[in-house]
Protein backbone atom coordinates (compact mmCIF):
# COMPACT_ATOMS: atom_id res chain seq x y z
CA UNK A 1 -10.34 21.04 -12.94
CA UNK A 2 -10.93 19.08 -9.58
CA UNK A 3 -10.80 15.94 -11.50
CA UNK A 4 -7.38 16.56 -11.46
CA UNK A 5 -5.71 14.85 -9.05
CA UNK A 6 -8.40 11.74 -9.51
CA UNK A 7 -6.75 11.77 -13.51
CA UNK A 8 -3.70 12.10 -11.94
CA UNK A 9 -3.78 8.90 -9.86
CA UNK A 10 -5.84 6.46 -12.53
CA UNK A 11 -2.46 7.61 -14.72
CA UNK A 12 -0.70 6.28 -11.35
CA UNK A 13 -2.16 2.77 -11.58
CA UNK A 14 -2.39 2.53 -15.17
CA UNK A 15 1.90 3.15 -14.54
CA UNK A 16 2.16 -0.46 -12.63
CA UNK A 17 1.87 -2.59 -15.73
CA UNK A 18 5.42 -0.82 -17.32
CA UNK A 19 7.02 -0.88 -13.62
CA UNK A 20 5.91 -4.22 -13.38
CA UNK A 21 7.01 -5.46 -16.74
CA UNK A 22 10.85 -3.75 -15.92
CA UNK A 23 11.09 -5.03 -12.68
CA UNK A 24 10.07 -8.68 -14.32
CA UNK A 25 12.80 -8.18 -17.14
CA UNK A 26 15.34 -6.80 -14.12
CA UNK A 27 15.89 -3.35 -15.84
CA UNK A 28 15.97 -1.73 -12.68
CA UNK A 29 17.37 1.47 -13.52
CA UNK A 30 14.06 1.94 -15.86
CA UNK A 31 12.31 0.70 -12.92
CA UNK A 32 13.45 3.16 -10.76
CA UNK A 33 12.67 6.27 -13.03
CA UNK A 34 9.08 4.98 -12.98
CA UNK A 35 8.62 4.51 -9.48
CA UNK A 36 10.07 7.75 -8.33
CA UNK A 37 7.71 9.51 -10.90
CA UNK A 38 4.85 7.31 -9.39
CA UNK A 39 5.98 9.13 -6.52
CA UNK A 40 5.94 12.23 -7.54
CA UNK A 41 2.15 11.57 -8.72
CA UNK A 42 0.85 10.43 -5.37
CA UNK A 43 2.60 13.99 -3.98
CA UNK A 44 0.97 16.41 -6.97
CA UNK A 45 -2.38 14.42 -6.89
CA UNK A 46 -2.12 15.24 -2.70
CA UNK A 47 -0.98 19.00 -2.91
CA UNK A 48 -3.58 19.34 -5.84
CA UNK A 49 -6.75 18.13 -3.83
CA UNK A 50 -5.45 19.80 -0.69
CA UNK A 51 -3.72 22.82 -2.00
CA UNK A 52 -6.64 23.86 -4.67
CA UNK A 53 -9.68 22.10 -2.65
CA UNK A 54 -10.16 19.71 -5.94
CA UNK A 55 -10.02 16.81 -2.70
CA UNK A 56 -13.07 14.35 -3.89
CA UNK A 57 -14.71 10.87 -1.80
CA UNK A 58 -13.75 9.26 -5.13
CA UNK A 59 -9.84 10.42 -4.96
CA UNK A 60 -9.80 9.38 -1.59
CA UNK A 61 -10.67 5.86 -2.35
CA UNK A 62 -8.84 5.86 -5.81
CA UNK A 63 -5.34 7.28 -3.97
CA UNK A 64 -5.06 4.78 -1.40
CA UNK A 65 -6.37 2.01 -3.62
CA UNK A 66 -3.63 3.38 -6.35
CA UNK A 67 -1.13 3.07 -3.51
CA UNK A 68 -1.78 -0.25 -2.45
CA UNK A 69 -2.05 -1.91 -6.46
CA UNK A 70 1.27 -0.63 -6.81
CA UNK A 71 2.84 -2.44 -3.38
CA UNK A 72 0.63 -5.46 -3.74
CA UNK A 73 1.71 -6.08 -7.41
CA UNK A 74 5.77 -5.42 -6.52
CA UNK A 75 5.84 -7.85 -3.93
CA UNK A 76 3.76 -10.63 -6.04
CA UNK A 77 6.36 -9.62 -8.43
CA UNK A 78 9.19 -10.02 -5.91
CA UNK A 79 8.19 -13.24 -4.60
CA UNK A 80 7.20 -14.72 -7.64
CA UNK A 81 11.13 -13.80 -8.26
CA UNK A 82 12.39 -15.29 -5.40
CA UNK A 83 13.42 -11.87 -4.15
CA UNK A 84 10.66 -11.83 -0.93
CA UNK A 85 9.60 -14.98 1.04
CA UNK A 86 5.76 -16.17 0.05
CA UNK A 87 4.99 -16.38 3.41
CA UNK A 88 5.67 -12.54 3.74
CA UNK A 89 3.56 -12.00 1.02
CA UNK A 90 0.97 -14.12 1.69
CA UNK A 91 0.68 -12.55 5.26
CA UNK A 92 0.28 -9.22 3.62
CA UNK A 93 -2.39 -10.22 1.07
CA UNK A 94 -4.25 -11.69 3.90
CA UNK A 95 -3.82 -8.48 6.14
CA UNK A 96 -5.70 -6.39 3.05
CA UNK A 97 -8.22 -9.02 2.19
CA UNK A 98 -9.30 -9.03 6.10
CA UNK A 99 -9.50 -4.90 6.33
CA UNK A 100 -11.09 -5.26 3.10
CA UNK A 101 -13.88 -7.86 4.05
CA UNK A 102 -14.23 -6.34 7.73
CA UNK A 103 -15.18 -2.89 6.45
CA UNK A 104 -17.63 -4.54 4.19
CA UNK A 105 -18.92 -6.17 6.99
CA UNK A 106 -18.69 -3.26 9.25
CA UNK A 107 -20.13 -1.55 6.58
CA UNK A 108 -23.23 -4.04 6.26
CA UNK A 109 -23.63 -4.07 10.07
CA UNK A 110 -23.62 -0.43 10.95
CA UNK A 111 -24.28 1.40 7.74
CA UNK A 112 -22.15 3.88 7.68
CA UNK A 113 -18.30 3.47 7.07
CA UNK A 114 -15.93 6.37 7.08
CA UNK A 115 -12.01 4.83 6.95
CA UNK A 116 -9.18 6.28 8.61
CA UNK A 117 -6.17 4.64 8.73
CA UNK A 118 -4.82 4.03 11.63
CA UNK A 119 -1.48 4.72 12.51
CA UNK A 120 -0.04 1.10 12.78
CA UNK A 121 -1.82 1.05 9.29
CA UNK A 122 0.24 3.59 8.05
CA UNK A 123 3.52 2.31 9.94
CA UNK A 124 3.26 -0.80 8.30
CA UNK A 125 2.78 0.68 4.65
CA UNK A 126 6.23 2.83 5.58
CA UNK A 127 7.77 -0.73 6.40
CA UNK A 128 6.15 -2.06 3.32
CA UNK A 129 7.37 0.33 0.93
CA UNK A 130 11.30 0.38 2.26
CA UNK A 131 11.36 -3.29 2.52
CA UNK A 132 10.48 -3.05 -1.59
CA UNK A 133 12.63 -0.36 -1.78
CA UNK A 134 15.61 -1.87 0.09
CA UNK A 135 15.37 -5.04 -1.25
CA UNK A 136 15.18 -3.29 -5.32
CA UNK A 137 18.32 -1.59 -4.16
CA UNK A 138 19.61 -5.42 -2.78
CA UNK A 139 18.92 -7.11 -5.88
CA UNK A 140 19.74 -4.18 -8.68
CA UNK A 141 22.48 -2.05 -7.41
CA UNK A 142 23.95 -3.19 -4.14
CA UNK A 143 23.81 -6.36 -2.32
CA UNK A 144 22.88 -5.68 1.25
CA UNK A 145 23.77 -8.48 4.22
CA UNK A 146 21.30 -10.64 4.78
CA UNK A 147 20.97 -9.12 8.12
CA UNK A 148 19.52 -5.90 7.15
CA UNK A 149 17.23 -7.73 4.75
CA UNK A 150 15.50 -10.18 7.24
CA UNK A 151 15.16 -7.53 9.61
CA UNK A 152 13.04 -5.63 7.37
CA UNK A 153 11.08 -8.86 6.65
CA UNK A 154 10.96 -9.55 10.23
CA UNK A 155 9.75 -5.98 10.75
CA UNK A 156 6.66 -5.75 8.34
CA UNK A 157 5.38 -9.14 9.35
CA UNK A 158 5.25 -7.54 12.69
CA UNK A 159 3.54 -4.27 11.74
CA UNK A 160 1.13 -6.32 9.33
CA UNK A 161 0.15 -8.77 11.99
CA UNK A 162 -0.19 -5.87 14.65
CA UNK A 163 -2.42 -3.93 12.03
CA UNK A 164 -4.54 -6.59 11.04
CA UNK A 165 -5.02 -7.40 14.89
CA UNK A 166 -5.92 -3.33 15.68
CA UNK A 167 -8.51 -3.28 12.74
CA UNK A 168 -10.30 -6.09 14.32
CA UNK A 169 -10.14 -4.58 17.60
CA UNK A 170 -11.65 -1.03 16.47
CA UNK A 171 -14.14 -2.59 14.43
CA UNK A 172 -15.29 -5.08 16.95
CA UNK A 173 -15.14 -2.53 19.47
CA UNK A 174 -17.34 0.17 17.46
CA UNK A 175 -19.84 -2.38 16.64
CA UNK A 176 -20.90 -3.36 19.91
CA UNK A 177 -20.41 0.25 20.78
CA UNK A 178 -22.56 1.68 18.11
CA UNK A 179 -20.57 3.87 16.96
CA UNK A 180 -19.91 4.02 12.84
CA UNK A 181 -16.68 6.54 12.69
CA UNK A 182 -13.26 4.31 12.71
């Protein structure tokens, strides 16, 4: 039974390929359906592990990791599209790829690594997922001034850039600090 919520979110992922392949062909009511019940998932796999202490190290990697396929692979999508600027994208790829090689190193330094994101971190996700949101809504339902949209844009490359930056800090600072909890 605690494997739940883990089942739960590997369905979650395994979900990207249809949203994907809707957003691609621009059915975005389709689209929608699917990402709200992706959204559902991430709540019920949460309350699950929380609510009935089924909460596992491997769910927390899998949820955030489930979290972040799904964002990554809309905005490729978008900006492969022409919907999201590349150099948007490319500034939140290389955001991930840092936190992703600095814990390894962190992880190879101090031997130990416990992540918590930090809240910048989680800000910029926020940004991340109504920017995706907003600009779905722009391109299938309602066109939005151009206003709104590059204030969003303007907005997450902030919050990336200021989370990337913070990550570096904490780690940097733990290391020569010696301490292994960030």
């Amino acid at each position: 039974m605690e494997q739940i919520p883990n089942i739960i979110t590997v369905l979650r992922m395994f979900a990207i390929i249809p949203i994907a392949w809707l957003l691609w062909q621009d059915a975005f009511v389709p689209a929608i359906y699917c990402l709200i019940l992706a959204g559902l998932s991430d709540a019920l796999d949460g309350f699950l592990a929380r609510r009935c202490g089924w909460g596992s190290r491997m769910g927390a990697m899998l949820d955030p990791l489930a979290d972040k396929l799904l964002i990554v692979s809309i905005m490729l999508l978008f900006s492969a599209k022409g919907y999201l600027p590349e150099w948007l994208v490319l500034l939140a790829l290389g955001r991930d790829l840092m936190i992703v090689g600095g814990a390894l190193l962190y992880r190879y330094i101090t031997g130990a690594l416990e992540m918590k994101p930090l809240l910048i971190s989680k800000l910029n996700t926020a940004f991340q997922i109504l920017l995706l949101l907003v600009t779905l809504l722009h391109v299938g339902f309602y066109p939005l001034s151009a206003g709104i949209i590059a204030g969003l844009q303007a907005l997450v490359a902030v919050t990336t850039l200021f989370s990337g930056l913070a990550y570096v800090y904490w780690w940097t600072y733990y290391v020569f600090h010696k301490e292994v909890s960030v």
